[in-house]
C-alpha atoms as a PDB file:
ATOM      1  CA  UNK A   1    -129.546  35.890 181.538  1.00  0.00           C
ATOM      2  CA  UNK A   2    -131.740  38.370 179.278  1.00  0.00           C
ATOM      3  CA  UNK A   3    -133.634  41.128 180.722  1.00  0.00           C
ATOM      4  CA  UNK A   4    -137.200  41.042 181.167  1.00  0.00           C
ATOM      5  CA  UNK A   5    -137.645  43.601 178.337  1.00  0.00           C
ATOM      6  CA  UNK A   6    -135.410  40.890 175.895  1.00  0.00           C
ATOM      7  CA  UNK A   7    -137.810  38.443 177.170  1.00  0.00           C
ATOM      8  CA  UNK A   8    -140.996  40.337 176.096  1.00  0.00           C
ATOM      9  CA  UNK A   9    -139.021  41.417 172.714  1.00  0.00           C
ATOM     10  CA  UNK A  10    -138.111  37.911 171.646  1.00  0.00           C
ATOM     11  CA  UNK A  11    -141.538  36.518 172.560  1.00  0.00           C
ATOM     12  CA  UNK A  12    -142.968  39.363 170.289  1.00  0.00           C
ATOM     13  CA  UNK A  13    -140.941  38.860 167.850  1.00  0.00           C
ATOM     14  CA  UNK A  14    -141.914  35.361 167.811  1.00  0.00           C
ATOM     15  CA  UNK A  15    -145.008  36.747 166.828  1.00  0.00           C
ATOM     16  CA  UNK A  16    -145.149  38.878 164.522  1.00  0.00           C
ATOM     17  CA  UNK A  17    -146.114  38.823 161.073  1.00  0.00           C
ATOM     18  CA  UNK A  18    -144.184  40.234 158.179  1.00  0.00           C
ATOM     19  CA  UNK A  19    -147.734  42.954 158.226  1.00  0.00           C
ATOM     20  CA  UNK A  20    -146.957  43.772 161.837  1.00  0.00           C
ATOM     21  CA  UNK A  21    -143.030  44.267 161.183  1.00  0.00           C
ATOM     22  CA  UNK A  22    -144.196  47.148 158.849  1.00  0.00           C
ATOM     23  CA  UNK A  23    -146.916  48.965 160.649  1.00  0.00           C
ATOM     24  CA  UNK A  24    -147.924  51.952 161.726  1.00  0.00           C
ATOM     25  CA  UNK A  25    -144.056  51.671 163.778  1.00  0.00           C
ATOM     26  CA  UNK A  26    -142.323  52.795 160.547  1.00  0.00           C
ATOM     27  CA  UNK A  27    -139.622  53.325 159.541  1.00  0.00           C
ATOM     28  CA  UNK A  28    -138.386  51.177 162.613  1.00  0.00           C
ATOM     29  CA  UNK A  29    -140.462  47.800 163.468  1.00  0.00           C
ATOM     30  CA  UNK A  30    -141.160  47.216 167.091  1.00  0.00           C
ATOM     31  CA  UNK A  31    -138.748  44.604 167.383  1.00  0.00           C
ATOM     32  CA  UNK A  32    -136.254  47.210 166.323  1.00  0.00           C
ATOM     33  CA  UNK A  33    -137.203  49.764 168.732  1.00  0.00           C
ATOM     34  CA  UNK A  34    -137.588  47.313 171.373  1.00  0.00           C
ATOM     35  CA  UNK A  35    -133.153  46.995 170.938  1.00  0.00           C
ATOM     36  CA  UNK A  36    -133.299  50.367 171.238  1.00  0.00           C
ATOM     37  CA  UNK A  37    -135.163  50.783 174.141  1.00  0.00           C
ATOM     38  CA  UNK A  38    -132.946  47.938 175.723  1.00  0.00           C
ATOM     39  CA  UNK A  39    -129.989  50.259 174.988  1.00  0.00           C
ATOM     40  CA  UNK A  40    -131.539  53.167 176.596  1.00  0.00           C
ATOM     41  CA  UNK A  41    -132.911  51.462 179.439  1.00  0.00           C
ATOM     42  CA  UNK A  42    -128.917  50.379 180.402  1.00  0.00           C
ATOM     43  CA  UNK A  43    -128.103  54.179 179.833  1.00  0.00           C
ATOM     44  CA  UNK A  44    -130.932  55.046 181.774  1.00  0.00           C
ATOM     45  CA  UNK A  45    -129.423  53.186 184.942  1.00  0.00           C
ATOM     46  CA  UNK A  46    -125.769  53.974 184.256  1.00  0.00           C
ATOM     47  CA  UNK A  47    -127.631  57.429 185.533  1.00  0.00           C
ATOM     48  CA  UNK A  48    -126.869  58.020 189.337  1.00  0.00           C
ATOM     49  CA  UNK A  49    -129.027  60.560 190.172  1.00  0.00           C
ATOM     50  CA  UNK A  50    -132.786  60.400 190.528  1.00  0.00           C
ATOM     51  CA  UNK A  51    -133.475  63.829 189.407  1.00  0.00           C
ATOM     52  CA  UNK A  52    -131.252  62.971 186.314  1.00  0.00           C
ATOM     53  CA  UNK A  53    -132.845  60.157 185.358  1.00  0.00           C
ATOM     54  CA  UNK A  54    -136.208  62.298 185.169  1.00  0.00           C
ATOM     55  CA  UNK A  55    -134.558  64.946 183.580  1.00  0.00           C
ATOM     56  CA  UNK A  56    -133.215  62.249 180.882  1.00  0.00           C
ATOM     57  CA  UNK A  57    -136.672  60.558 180.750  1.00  0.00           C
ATOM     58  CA  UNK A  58    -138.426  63.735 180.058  1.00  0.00           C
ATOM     59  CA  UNK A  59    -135.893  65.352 177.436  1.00  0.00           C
ATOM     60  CA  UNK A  60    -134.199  62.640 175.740  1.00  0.00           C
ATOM     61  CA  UNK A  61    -136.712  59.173 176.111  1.00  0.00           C
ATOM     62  CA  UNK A  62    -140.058  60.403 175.844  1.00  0.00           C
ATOM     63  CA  UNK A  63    -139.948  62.854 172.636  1.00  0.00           C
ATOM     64  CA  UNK A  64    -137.820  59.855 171.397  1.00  0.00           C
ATOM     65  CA  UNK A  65    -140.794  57.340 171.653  1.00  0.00           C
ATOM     66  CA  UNK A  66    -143.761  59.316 172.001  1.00  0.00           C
ATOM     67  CA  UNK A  67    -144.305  59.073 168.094  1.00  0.00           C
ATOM     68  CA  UNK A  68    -144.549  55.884 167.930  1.00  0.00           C
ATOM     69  CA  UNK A  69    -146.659  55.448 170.492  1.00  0.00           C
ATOM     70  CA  UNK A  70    -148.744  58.306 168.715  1.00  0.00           C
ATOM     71  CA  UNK A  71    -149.148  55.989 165.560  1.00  0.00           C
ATOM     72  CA  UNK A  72    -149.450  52.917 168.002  1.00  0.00           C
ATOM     73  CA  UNK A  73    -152.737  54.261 169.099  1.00  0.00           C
ATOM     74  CA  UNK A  74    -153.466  56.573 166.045  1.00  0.00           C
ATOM     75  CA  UNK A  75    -153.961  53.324 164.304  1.00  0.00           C
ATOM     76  CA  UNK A  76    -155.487  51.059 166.644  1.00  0.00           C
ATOM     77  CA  UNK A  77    -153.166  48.539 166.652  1.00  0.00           C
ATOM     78  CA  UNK A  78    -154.196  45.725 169.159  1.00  0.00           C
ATOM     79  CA  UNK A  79    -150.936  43.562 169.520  1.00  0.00           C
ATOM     80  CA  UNK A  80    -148.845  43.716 172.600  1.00  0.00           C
ATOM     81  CA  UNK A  81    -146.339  46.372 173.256  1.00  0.00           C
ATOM     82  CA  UNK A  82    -143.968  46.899 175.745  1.00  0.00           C
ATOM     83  CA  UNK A  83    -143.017  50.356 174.137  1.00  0.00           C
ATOM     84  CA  UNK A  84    -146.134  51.262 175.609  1.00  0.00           C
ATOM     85  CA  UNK A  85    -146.566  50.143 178.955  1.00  0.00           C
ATOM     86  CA  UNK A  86    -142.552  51.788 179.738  1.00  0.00           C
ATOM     87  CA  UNK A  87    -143.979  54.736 178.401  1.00  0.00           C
ATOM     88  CA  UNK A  88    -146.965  54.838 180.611  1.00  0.00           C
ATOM     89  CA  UNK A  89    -144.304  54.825 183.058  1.00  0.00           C
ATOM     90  CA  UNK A  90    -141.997  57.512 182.419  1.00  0.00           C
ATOM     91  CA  UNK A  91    -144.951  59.752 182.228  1.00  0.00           C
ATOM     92  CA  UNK A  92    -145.683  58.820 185.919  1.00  0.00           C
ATOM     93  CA  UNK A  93    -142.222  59.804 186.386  1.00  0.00           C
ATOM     94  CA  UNK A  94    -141.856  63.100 185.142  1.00  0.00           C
ATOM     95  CA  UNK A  95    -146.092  63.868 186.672  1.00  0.00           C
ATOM     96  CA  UNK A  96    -147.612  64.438 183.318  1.00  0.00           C
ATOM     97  CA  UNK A  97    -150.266  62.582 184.698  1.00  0.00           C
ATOM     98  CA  UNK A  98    -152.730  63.863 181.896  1.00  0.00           C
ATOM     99  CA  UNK A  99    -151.389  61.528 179.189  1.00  0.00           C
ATOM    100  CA  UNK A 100    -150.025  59.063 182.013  1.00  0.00           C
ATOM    101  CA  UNK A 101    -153.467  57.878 183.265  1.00  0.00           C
ATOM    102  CA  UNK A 102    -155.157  57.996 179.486  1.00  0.00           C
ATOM    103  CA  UNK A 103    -153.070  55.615 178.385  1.00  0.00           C
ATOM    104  CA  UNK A 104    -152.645  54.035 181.240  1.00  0.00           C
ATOM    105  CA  UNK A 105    -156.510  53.229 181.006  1.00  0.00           C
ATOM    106  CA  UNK A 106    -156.093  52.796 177.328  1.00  0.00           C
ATOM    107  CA  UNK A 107    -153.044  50.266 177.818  1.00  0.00           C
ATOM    108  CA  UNK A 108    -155.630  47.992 180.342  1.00  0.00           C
ATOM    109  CA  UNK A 109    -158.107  48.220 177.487  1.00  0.00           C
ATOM    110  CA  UNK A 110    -155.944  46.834 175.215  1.00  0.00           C
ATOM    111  CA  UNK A 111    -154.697  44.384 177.218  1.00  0.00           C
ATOM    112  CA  UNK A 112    -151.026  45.345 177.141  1.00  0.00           C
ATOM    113  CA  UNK A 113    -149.001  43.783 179.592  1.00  0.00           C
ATOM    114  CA  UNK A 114    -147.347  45.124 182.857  1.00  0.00           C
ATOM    115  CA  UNK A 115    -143.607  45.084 183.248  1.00  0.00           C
ATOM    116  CA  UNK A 116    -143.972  44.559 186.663  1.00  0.00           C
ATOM    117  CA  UNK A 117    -145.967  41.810 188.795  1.00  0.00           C
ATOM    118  CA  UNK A 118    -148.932  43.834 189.475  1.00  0.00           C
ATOM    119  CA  UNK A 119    -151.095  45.089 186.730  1.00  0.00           C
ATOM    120  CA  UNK A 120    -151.131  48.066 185.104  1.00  0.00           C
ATOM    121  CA  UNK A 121    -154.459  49.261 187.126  1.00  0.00           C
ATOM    122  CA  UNK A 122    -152.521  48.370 190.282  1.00  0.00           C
ATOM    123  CA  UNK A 123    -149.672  50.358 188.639  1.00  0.00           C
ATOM    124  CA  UNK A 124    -151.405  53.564 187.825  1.00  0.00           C
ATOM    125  CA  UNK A 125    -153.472  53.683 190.906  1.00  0.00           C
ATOM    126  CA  UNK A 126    -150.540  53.401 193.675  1.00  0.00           C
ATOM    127  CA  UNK A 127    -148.709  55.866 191.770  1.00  0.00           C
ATOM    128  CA  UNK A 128    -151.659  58.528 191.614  1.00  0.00           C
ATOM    129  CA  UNK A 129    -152.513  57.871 195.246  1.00  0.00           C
ATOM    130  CA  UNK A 130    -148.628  58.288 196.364  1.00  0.00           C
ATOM    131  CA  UNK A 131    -148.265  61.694 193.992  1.00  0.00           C
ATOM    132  CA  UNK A 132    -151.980  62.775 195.802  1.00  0.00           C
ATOM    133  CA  UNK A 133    -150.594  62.416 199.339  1.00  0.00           C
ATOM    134  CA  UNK A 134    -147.620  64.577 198.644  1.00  0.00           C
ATOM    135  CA  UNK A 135    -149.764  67.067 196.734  1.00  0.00           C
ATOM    136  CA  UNK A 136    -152.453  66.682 199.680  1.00  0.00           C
ATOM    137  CA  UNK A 137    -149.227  67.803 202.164  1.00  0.00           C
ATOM    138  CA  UNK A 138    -147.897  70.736 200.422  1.00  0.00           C
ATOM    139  CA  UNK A 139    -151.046  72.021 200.759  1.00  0.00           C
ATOM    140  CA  UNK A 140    -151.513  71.303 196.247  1.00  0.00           C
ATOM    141  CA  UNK A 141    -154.740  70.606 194.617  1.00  0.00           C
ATOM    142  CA  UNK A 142    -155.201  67.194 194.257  1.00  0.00           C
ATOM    143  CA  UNK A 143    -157.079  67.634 191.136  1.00  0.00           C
ATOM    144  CA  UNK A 144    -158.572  66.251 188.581  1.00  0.00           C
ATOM    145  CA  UNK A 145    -156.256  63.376 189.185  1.00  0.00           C
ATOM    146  CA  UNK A 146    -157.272  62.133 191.942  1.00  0.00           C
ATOM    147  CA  UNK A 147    -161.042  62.410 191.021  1.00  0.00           C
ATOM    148  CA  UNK A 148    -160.568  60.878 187.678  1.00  0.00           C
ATOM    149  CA  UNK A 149    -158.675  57.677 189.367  1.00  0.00           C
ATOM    150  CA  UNK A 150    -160.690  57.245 192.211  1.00  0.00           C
ATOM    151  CA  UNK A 151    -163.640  56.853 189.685  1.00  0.00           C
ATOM    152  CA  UNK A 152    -161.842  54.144 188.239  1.00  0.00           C
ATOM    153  CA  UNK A 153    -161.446  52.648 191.094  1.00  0.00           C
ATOM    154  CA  UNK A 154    -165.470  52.508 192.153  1.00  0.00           C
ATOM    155  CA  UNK A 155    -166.508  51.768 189.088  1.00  0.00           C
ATOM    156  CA  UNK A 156    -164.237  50.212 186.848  1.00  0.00           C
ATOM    157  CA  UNK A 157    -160.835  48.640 188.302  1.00  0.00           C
ATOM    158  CA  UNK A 158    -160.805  45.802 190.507  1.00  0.00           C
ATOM    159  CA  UNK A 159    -157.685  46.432 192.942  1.00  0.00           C
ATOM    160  CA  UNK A 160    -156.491  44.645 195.622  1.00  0.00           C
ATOM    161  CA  UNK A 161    -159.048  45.631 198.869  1.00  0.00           C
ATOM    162  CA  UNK A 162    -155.885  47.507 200.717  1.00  0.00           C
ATOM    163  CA  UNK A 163    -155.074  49.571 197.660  1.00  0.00           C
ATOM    164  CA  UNK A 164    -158.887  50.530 197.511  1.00  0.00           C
ATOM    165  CA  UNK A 165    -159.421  50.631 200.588  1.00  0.00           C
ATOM    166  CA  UNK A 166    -156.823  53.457 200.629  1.00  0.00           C
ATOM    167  CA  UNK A 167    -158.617  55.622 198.170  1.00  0.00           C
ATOM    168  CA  UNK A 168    -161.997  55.754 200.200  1.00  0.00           C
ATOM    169  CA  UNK A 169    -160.144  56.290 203.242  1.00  0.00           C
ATOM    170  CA  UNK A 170    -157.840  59.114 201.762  1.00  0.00           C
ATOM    171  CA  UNK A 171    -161.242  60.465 199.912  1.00  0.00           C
ATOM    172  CA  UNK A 172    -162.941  60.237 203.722  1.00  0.00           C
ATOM    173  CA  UNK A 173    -160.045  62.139 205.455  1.00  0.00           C
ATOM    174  CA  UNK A 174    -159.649  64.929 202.833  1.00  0.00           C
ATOM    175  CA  UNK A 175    -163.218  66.029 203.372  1.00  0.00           C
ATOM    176  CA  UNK A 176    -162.443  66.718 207.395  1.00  0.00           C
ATOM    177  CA  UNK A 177    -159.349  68.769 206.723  1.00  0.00           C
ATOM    178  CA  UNK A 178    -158.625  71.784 208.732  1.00  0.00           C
ATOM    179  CA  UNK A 179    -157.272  75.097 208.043  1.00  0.00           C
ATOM    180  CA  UNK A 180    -154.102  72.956 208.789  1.00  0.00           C
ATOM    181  CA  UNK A 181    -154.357  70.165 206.446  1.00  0.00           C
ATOM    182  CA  UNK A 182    -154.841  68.035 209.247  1.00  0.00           C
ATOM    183  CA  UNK A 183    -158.274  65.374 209.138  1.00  0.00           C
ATOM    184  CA  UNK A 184    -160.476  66.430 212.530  1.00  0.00           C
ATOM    185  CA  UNK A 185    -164.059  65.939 212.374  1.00  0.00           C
ATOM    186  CA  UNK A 186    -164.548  68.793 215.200  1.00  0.00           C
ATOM    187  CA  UNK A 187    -163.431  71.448 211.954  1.00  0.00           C
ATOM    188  CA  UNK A 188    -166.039  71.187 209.985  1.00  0.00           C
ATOM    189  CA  UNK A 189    -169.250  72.724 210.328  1.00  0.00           C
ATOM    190  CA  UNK A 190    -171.663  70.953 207.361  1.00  0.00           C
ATOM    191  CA  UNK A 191    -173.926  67.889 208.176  1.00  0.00           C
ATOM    192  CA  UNK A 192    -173.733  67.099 204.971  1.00  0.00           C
ATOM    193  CA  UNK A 193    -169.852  66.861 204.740  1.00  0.00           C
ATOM    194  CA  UNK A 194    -169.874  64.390 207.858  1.00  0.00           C
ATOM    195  CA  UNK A 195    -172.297  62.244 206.612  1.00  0.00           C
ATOM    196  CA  UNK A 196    -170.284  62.158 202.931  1.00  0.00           C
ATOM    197  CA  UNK A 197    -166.849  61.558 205.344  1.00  0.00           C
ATOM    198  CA  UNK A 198    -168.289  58.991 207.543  1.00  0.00           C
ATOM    199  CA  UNK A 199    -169.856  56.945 204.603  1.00  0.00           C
ATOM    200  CA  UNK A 200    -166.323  57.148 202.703  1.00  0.00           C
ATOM    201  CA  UNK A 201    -164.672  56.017 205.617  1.00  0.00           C
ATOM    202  CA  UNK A 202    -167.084  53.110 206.508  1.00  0.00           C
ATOM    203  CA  UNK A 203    -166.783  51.930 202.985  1.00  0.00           C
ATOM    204  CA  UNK A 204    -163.140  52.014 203.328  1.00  0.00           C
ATOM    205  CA  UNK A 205    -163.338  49.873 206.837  1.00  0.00           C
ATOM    206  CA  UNK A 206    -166.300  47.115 205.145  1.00  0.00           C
ATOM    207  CA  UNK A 207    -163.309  46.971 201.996  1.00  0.00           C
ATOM    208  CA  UNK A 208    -160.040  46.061 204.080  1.00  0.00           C
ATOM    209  CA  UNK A 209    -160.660  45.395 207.796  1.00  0.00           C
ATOM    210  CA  UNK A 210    -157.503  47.182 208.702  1.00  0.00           C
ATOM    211  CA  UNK A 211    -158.615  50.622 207.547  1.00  0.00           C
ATOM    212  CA  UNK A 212    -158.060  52.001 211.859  1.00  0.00           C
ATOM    213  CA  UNK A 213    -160.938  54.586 210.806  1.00  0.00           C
ATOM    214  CA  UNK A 214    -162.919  53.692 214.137  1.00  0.00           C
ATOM    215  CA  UNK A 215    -161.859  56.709 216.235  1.00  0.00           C
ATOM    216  CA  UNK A 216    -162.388  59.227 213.150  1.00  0.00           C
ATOM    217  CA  UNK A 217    -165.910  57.391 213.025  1.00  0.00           C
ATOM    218  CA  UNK A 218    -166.783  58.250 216.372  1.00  0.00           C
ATOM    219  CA  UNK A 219    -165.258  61.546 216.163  1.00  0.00           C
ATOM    220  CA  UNK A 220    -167.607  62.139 213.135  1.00  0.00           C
ATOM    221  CA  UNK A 221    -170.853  60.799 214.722  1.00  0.00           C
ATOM    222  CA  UNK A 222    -170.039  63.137 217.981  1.00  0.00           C
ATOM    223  CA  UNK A 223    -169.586  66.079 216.021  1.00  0.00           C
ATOM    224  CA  UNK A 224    -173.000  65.165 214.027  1.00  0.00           C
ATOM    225  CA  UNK A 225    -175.015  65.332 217.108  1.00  0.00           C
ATOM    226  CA  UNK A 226    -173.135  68.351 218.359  1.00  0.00           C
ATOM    227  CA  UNK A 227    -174.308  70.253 215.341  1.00  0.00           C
ATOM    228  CA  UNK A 228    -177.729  68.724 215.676  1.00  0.00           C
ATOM    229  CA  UNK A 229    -178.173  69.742 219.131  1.00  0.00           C
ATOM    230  CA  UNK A 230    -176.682  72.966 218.354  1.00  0.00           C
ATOM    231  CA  UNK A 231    -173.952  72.278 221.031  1.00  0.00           C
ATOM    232  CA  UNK A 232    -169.856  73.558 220.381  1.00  0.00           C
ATOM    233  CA  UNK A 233    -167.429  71.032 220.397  1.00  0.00           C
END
């Protein structure tokens, strides 16, 4: 049975012109490098460890395809390819986010399709929001990468409600952090904070009705009045 990436290369193949076979993707066509990158994708999981296969992604895969990927986009090419999307998700892999969500976002614009069975949105967003939380807990900055996606998702990507949900509720917690890393509305001393927590976090309960951001609701509205009233909590 062929491989999902033989599937995309044969269907692309079927295709392409004799124009598109000698692109910008020269000296190798894209149907060519697509064989390759079936090869390497069998090497790739012939690898045992995990922190070998990153190591192998970033030093041996990526500066092998990151030309053509260059030219890909250099030259505005609009047809399909799978080169780039597998790309998009190395660079997740080995956290060079910088290039990893621009082309992630340029990938959507050109309507390049997802290996997987969620989009390439869905994709880029879980993967930023999973590499935030593990930032968040060794006590990392979480930016620009988490600014920059979250954006995306307000303004521009429509996601399923629990994956968005997720981002205004992780955006809503972060604010109430203490000296700890730990959310607790009774640590922060700024009105203004509260009020930019609790409206995160109430957006995150009105998107997915399973957000369980009640208590830290109440918590925030109690520690509003306390500060109001001048009262310690």
């Amino acid at each position: 049975m062929a491989s999902p990436l033989a599937k995309q290369r044969q269907a692309i193949l079927a295709k392409e012109t004799p124009s598109m076979l000698v692109s910008s993707l020269e000296p190798k066509s894209l149907h060519l490098l697509l064989i390759e990158l079936e090869n390497d994708m069998a090497v790739l999981k012939s690898i045992n460890r995990i922190e070998d296969k990153i190591t192998h992604k970033r030093d041996v895969l990526i500066p092998k395809y990151r030309p053509s990927i260059e030219d890909y986009l250099a030259n505005k090419e609009t047809y399909d390819n799978p080169l780039f999307s597998q790309m998009i998700i190395w660079l997740f892999d080995i956290e060079e986010l910088d290039t990893a969500i621009e082309w992630c976002d340029k990938a959507i614009e050109l309507g390049v399709t997802s290996p997987f069975n969620r989009d390439l949105a869905t994709f880029c967003a879980g993967h930023v929001l999973e590499w935030t939380h593990k930032m968040s807990n060794m006590g990392h900055s979480i930016d620009p990468y988490f600014s920059q996606t979250f954006k995306k998702v307000r303004e521009k990507w429509r996601l399923s409600e629990r994956l968005t949900c997720q981002y205004f509720k992780f955006a809503g917690l972060f604010l109430l952090r203490d000296k700890d890393g730990h959310p607790r509305a009774s640590s922060v001393g700024d009105v203004e904070t509260l009020e930019k927590a609790h409206a995160l976090l109430t957006e995150a309960d009105n998107i997915y009705g399973k957000a369980k951001v009640k208590t830290v609701l109440d918590n925030i509205n109690q520690r509003i009045r306390a500060l109001k009233e001048g009262v310690n909590l």
